[in-house]
Protein backbone atom coordinates (compact mmCIF):
# COMPACT_ATOMS: atom_id res chain seq x y z
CA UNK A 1 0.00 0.00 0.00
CA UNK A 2 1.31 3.67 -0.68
CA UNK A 3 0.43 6.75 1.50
CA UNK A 4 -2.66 7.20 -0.07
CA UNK A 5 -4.42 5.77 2.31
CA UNK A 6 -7.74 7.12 3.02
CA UNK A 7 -9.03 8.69 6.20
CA UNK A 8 -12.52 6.39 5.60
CA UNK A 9 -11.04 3.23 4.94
CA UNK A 10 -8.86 3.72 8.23
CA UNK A 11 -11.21 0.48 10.04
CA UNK A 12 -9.27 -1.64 7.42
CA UNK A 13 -6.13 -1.52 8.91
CA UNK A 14 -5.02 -3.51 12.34
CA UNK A 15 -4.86 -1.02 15.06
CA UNK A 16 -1.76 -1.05 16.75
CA UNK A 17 -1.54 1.55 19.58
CA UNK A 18 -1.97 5.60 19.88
CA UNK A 19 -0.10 8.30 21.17
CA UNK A 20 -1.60 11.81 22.22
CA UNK A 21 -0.52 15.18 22.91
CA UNK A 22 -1.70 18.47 23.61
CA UNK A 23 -2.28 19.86 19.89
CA UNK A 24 -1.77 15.91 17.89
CA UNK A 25 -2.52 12.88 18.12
CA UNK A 26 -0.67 9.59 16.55
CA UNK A 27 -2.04 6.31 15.61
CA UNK A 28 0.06 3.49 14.22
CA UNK A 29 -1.89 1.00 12.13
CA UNK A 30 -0.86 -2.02 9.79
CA UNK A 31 -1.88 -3.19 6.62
CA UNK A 32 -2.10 -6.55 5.97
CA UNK A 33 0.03 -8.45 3.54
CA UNK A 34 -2.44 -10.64 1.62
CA UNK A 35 0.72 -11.44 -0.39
CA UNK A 36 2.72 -13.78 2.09
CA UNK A 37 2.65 -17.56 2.88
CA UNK A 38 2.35 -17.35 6.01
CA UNK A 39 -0.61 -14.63 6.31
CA UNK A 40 -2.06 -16.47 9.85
CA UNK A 41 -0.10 -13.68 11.80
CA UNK A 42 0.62 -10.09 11.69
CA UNK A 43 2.53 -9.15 8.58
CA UNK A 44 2.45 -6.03 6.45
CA UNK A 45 3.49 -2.74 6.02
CA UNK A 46 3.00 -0.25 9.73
CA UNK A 47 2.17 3.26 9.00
CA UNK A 48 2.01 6.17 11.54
CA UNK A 49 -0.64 8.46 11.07
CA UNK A 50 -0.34 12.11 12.66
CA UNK A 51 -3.66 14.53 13.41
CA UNK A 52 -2.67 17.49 13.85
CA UNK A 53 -4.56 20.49 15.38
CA UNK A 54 -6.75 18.43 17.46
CA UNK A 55 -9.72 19.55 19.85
CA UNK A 56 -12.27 17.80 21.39
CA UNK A 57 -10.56 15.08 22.16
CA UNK A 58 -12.08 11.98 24.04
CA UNK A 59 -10.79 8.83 25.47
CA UNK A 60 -12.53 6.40 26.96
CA UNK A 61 -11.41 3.19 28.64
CA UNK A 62 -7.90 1.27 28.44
CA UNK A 63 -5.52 0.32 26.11
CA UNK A 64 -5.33 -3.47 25.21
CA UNK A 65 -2.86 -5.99 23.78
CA UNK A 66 -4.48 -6.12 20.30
CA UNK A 67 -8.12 -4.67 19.11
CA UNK A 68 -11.49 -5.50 16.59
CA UNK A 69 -12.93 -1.98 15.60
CA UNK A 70 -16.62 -2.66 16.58
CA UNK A 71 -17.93 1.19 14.90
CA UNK A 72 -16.04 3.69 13.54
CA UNK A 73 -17.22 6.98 11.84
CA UNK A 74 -15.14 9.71 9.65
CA UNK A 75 -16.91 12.70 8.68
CA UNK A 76 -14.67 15.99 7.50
CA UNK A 77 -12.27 16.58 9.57
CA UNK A 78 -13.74 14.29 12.76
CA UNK A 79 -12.72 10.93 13.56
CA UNK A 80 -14.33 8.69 16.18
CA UNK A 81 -14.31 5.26 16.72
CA UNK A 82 -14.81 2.25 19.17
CA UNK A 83 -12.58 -0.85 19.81
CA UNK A 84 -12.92 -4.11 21.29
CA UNK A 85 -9.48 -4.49 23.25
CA UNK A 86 -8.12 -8.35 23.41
CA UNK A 87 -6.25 -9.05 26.23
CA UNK A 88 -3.90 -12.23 26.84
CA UNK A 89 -3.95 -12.03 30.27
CA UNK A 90 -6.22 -9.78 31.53
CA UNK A 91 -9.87 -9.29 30.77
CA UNK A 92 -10.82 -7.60 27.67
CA UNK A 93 -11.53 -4.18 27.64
CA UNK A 94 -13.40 -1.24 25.31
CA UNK A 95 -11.38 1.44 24.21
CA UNK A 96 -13.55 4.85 22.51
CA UNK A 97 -11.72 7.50 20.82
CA UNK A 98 -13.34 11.05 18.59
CA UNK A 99 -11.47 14.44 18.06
CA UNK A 100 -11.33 16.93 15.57
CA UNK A 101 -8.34 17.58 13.76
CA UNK A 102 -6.84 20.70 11.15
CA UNK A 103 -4.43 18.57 9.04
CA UNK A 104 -2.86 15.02 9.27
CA UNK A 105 0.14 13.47 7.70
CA UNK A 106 1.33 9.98 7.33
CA UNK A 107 4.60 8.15 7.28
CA UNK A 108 4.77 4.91 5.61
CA UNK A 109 7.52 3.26 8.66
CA UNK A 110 8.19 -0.52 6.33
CA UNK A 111 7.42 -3.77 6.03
CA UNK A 112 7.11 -5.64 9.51
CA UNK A 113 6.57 -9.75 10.04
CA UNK A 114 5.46 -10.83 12.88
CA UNK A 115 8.24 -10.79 15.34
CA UNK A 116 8.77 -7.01 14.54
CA UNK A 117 5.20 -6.26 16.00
């Protein structure tokens, strides 16, 4: 995949983890390589995407060892979305994010097997 990823198709990618700061706010996401042999694991290329100019932000619940989106909504420049967090050896949790944002940018950061996740 290039950088042209779009903003609406963002639920198609594995959600890795965030990061958040006072004006931007970070998500790292991987696509997944439908071209390996061994495509039973993560594989594919991780990508960092950077909003910048946020307000509004909201964050609900904790941060989990992997994640299913369960809804997820772009419209202009808002994003919000809910995740189902899979822990190994806790109980799962829910995780909700939605801010506004100016501008974003993303950085395509390689291709990753497994064992680099």
């Amino acid at each position: 995949m290039s950088n042209d990823i779009n903003l609406s198709d963002l639920n198609h990618y594995e959600f890795i983890r965030y990061e958040s700061s006072d004006d931007r706010f970070i998500i790292f996401i991987v696509s997944d390589d439908k071209n390996c042999d061994d495509c039973c694991h993560l594989n594919g290329h991780l990508y960092k995407v950077t909003f910048m100019n946020i307000s509004e932000l909201v964050i609900s619940g904790k941060e989990a060892d992997s994640y299913i989106y369960k809804n997820f909504k772009f419209t202009d420049n808002r994003l919000s979305f809910s995740l189902k967090g899979i822990n190994y050896l806790d109980d799962n949790t829910e995780l909700d994010i939605s801010f506004n944002f100016a501008s974003y940018q993303i950085e395509d950061l390689g291709a990753i097997k497994e064992a680099d996740a």
